[in-house]
N, C-alpha and C. Protein backbone atom coordinates (compact mmCIF):
# COMPACT_ATOMS: atom_id res chain seq x y z
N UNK A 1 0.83 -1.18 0.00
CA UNK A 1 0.00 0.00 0.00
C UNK A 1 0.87 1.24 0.00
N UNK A 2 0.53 1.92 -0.40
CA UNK A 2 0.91 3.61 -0.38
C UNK A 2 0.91 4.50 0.84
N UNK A 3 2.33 4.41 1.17
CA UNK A 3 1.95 5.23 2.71
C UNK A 3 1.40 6.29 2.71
N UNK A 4 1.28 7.18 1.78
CA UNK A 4 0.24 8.79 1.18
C UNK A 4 -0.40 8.12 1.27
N UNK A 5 -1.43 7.45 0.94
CA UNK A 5 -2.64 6.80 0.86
C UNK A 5 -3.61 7.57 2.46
N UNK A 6 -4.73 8.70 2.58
CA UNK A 6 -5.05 8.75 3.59
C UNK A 6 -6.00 7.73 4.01
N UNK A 7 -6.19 6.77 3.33
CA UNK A 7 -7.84 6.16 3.48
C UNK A 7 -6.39 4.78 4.72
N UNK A 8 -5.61 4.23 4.28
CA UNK A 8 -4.73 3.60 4.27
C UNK A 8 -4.02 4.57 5.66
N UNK A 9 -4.00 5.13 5.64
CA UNK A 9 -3.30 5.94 7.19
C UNK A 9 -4.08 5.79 8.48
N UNK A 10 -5.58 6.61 7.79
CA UNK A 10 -6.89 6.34 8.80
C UNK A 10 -6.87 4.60 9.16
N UNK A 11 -7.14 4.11 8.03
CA UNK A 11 -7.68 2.43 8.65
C UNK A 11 -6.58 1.64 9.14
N UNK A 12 -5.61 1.71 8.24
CA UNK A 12 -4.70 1.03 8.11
C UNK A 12 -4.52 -0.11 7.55
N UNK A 13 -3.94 -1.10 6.84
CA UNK A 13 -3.65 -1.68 5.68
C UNK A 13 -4.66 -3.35 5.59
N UNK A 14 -5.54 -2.99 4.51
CA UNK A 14 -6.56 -3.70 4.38
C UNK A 14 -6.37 -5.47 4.68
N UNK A 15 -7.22 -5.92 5.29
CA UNK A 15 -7.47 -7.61 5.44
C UNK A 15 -7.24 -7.82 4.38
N UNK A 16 -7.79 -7.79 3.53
CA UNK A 16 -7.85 -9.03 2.20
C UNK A 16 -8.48 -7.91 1.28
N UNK A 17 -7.80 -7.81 0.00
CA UNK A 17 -8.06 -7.49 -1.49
C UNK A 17 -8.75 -8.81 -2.45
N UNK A 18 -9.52 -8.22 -3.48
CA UNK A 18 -10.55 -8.93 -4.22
C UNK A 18 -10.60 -7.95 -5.43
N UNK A 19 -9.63 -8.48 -6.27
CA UNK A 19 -9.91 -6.91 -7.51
C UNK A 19 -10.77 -7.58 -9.01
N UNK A 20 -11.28 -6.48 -9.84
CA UNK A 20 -12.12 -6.80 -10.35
C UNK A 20 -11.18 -8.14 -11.55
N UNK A 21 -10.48 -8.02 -11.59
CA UNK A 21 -10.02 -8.91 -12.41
C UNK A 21 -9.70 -10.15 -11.92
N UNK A 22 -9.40 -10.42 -10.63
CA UNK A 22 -9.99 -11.59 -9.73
C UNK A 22 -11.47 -12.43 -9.85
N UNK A 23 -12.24 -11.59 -9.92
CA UNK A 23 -13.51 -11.51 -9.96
C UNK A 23 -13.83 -12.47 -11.53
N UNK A 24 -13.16 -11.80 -12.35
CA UNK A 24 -13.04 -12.65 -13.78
C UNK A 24 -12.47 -13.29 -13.60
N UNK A 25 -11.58 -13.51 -13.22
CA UNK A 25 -10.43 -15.36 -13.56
C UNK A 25 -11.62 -16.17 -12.71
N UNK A 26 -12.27 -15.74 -11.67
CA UNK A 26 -13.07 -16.58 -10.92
C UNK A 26 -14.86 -17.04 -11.71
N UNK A 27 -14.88 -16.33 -12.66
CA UNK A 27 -15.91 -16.50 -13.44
C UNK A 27 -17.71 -15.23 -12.80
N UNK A 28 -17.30 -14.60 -11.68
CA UNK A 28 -17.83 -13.51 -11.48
C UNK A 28 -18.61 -12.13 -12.24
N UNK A 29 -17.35 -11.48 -12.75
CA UNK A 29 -17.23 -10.51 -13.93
C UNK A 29 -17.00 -10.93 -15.26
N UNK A 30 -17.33 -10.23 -15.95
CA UNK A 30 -17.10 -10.54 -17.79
C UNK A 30 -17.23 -8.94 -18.11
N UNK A 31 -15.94 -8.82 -18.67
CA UNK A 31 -15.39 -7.78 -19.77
C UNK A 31 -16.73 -7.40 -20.52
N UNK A 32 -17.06 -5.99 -20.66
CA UNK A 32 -18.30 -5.65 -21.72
C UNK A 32 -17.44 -4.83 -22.80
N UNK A 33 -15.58 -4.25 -22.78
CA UNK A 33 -15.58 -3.76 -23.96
C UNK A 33 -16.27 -2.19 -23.81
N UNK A 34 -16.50 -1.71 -22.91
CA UNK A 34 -17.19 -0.46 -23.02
C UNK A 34 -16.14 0.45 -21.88
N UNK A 35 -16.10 1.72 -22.44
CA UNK A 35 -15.08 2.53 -22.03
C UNK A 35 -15.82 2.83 -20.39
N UNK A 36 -16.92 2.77 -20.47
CA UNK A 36 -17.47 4.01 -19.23
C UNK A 36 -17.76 2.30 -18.53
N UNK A 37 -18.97 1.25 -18.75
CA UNK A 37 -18.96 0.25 -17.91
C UNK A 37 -18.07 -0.97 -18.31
N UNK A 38 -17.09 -0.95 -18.07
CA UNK A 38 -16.61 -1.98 -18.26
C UNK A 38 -16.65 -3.39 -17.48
N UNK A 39 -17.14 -3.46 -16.79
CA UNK A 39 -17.33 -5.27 -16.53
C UNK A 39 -19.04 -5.38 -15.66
N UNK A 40 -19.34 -6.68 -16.23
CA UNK A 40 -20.69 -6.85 -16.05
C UNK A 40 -21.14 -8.07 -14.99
N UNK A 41 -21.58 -8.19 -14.17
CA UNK A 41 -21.96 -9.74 -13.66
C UNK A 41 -21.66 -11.01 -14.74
N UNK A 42 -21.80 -12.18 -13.97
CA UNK A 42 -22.42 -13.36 -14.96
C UNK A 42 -23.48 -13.66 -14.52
N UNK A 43 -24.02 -12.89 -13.64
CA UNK A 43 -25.87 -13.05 -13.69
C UNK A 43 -26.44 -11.91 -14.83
N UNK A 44 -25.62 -11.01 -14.81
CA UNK A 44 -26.38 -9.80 -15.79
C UNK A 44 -26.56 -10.68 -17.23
N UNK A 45 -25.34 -11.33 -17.45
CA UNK A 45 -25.13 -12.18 -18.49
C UNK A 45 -26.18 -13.49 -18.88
N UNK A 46 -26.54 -14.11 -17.49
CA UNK A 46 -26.72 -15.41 -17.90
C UNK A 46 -28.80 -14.75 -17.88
N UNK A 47 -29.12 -13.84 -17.33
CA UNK A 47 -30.22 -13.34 -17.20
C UNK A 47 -30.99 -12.14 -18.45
N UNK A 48 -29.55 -11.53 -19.09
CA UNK A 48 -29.92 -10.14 -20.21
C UNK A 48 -29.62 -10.42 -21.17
N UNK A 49 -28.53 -11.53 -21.04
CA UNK A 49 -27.90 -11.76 -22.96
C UNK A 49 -28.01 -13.29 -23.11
N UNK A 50 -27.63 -13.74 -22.49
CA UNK A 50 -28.03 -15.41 -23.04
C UNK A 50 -29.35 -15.83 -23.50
N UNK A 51 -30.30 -15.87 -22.80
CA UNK A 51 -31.58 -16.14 -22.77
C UNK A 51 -31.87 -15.43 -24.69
N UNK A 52 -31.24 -15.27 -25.11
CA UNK A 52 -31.72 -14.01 -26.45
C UNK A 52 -30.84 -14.85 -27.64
N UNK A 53 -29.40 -15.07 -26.78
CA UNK A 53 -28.78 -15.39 -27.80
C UNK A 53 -28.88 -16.81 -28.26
N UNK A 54 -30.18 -17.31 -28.12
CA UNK A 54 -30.74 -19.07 -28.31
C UNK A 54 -30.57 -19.23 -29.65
N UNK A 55 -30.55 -20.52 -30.15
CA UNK A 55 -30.54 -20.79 -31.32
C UNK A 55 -31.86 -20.73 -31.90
N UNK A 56 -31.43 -20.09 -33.28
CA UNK A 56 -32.75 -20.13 -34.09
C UNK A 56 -32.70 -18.10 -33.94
N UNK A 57 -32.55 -17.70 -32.82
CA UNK A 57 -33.04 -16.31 -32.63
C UNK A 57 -31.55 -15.21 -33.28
N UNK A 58 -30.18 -15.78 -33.15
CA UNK A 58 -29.14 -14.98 -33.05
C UNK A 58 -28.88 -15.31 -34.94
N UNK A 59 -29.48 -15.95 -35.29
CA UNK A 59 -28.93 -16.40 -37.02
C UNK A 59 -30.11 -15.03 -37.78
N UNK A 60 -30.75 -14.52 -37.12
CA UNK A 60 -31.35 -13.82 -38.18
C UNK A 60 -30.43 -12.00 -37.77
N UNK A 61 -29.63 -11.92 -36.47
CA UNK A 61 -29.26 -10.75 -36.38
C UNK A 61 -27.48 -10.77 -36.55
N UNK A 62 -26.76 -11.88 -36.67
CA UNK A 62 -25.52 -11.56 -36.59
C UNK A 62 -24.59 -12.89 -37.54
N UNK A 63 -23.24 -12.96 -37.37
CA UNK A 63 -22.80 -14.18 -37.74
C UNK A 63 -22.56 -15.23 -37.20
N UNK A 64 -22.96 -14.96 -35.86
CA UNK A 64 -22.39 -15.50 -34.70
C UNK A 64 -23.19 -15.65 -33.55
N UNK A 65 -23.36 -16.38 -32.63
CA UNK A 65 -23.57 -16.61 -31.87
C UNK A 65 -23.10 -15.31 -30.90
N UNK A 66 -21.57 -15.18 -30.81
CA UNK A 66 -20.77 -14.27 -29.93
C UNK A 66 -21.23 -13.00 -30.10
N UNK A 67 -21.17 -12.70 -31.75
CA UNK A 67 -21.16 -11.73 -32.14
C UNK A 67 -22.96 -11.18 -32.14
N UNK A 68 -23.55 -11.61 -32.07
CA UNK A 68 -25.55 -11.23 -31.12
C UNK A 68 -24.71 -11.17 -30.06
N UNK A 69 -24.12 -11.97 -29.03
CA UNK A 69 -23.98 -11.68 -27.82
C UNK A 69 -23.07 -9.92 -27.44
N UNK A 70 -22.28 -9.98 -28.14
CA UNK A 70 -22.08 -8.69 -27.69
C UNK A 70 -22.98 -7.35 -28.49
N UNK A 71 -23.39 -7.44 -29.49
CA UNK A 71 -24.78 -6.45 -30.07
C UNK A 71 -25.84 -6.69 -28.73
N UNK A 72 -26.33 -7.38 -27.67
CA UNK A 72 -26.79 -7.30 -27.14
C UNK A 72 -26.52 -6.59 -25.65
N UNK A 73 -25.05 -7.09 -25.18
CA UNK A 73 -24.59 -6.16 -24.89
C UNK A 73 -24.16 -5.12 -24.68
N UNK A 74 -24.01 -4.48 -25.72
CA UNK A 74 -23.68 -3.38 -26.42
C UNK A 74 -25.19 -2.59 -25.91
N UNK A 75 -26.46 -2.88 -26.48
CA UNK A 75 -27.40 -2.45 -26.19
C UNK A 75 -27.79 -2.06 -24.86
N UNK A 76 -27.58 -3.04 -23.62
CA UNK A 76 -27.72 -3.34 -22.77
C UNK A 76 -27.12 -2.04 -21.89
N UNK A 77 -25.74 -1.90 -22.04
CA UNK A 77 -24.59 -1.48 -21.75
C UNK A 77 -25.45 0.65 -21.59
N UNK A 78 -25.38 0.71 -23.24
CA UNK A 78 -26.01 1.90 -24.11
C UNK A 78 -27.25 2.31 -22.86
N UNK A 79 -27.82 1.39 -23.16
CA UNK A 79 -29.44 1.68 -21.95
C UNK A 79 -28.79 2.23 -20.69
N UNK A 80 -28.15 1.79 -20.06
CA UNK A 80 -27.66 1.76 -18.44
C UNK A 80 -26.97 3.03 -18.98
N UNK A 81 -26.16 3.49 -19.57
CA UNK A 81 -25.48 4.47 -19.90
C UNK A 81 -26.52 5.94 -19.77
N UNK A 82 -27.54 5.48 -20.78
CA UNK A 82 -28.53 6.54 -21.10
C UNK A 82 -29.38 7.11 -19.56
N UNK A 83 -29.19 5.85 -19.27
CA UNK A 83 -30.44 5.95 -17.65
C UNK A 83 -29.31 6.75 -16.72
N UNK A 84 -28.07 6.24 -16.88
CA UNK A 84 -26.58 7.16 -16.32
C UNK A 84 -26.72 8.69 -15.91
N UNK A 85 -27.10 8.69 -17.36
CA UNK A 85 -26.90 10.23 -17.91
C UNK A 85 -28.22 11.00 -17.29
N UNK A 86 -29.41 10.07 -17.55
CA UNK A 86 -30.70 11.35 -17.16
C UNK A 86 -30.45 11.43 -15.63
N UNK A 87 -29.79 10.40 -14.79
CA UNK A 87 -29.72 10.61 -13.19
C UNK A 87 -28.81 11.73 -12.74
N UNK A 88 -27.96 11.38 -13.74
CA UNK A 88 -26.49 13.09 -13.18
C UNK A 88 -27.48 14.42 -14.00
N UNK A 89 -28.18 14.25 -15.04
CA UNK A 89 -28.47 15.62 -15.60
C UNK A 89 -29.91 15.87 -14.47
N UNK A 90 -29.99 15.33 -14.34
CA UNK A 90 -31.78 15.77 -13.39
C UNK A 90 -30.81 15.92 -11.64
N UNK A 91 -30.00 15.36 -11.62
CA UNK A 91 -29.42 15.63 -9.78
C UNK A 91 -28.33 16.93 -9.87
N UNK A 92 -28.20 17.47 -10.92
CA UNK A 92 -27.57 18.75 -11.03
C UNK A 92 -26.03 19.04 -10.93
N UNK A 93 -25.61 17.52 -10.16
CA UNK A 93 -23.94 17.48 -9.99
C UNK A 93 -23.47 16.80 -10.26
N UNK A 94 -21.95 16.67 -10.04
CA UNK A 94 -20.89 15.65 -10.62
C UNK A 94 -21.41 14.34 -10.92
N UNK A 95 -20.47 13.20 -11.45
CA UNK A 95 -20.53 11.85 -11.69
C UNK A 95 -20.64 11.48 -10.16
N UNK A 96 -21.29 10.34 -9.72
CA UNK A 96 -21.93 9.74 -8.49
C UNK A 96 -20.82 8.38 -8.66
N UNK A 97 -20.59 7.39 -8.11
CA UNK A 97 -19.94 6.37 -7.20
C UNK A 97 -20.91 5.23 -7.87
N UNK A 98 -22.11 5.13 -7.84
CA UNK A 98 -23.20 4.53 -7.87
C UNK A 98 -24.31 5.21 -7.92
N UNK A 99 -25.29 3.70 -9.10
CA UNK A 99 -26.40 4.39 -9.41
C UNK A 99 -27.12 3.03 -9.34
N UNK A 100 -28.70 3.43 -9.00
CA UNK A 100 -29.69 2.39 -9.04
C UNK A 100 -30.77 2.83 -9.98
N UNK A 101 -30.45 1.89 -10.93
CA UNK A 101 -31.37 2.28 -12.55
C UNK A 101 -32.22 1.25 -13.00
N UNK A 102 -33.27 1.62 -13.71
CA UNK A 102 -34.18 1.00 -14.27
C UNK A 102 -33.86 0.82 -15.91
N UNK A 103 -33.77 -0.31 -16.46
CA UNK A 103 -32.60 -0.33 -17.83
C UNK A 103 -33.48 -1.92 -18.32
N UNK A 104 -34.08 -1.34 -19.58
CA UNK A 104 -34.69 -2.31 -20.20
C UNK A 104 -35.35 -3.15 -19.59
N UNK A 105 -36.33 -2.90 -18.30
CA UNK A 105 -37.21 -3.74 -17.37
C UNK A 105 -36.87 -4.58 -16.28
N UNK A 106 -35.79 -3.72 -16.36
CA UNK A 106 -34.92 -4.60 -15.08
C UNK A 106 -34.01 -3.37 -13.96
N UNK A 107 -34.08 -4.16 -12.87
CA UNK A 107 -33.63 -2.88 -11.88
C UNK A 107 -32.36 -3.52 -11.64
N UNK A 108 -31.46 -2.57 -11.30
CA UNK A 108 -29.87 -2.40 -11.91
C UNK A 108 -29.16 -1.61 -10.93
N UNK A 109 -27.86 -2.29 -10.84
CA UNK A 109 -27.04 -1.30 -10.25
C UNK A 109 -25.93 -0.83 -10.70
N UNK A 110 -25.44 0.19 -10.73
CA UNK A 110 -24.11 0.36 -11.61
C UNK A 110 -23.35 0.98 -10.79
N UNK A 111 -21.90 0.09 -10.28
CA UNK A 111 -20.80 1.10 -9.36
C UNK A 111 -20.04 0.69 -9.86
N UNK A 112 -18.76 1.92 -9.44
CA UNK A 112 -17.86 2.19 -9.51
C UNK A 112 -16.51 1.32 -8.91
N UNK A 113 -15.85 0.44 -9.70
CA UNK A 113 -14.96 -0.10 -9.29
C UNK A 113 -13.66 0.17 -9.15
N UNK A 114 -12.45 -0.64 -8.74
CA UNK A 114 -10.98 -0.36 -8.47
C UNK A 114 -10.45 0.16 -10.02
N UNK A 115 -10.77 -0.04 -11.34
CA UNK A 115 -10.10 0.49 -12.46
C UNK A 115 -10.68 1.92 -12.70
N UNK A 116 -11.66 2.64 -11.77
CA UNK A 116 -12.20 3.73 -12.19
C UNK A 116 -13.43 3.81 -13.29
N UNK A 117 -13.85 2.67 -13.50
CA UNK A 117 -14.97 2.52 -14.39
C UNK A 117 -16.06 1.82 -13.46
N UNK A 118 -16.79 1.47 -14.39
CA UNK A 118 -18.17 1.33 -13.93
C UNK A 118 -18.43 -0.44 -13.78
N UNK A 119 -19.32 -1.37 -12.88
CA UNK A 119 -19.38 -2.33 -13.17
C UNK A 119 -21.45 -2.73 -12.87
N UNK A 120 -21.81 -3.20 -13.84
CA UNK A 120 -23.46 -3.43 -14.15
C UNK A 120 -23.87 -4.77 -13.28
N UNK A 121 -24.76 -4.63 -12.59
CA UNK A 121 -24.75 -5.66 -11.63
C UNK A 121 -26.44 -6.04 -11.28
N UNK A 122 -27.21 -6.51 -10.62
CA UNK A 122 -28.31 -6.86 -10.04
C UNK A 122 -28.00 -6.98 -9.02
N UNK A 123 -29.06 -5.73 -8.14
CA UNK A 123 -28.78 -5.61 -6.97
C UNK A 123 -28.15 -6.93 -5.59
N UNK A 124 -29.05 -8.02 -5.77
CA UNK A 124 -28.67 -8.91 -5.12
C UNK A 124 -26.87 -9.55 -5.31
N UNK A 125 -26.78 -9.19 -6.62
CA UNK A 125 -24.72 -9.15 -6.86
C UNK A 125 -24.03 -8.15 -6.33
N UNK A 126 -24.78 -7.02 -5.56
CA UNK A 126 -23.62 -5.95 -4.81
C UNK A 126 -23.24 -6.62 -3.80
């Protein structure tokens, strides 16, 4: 740790670390590829994009199987983004830590992780 560190002065040097890329080797998080949220549950996954990307349904929108899966993502991602945006423009101030959004019929959470980006979650995954 960083002896400047004040959070790290106050508490003093954390029990146990869990970083988001932990989280992926462990099968947790999955990479979305998006600058502002970059990593998503594998419930957001196995609940917003799989269920879509069935066979029979992904051959009429892409080449791929993968490739629907991340156009859906992508979408997914876009929505939470948009819902992002009307919460900071209607609360009048800076970017927030966390947000609890309503995003394509589903209630959502989006915080702020250790890389400085954003990670898309269902509440029961905070």
């Amino acid at each position: 740790m960083n002896d400047d560190d004040e959070f790290t002065k106050f508490w003093g040097d954390p029990v146990s670390i869990y970083t988001s890329v932990m989280a992926e080797q462990d099968g947790i998080l999955i990479q979305t590829g998006h600058p502002l949220i970059n990593y998503m549950t594998h419930t957001i996954h196995e609940r917003c994009i799989a269920p879509f990307a069935v066979d029979g349904m992904w051959e009429q929108f892409a080449e791929s199987q993968i490739a629907y899966e991340v156009q859906l993502t992508r979408k997914l991602i876009d929505s939470a983004v948009e819902e992002i945006r009307k919460q900071y423009l209607k609360s009048g101030k800076k970017a927030d830590w966390f947000y609890a959004i309503d995003c394509r019929g589903w209630k959502l959470f989006c915080a702020q992780n250790e890389t400085g980006k954003m990670t898309l979650m269902f509440p029961e995954d905070y």
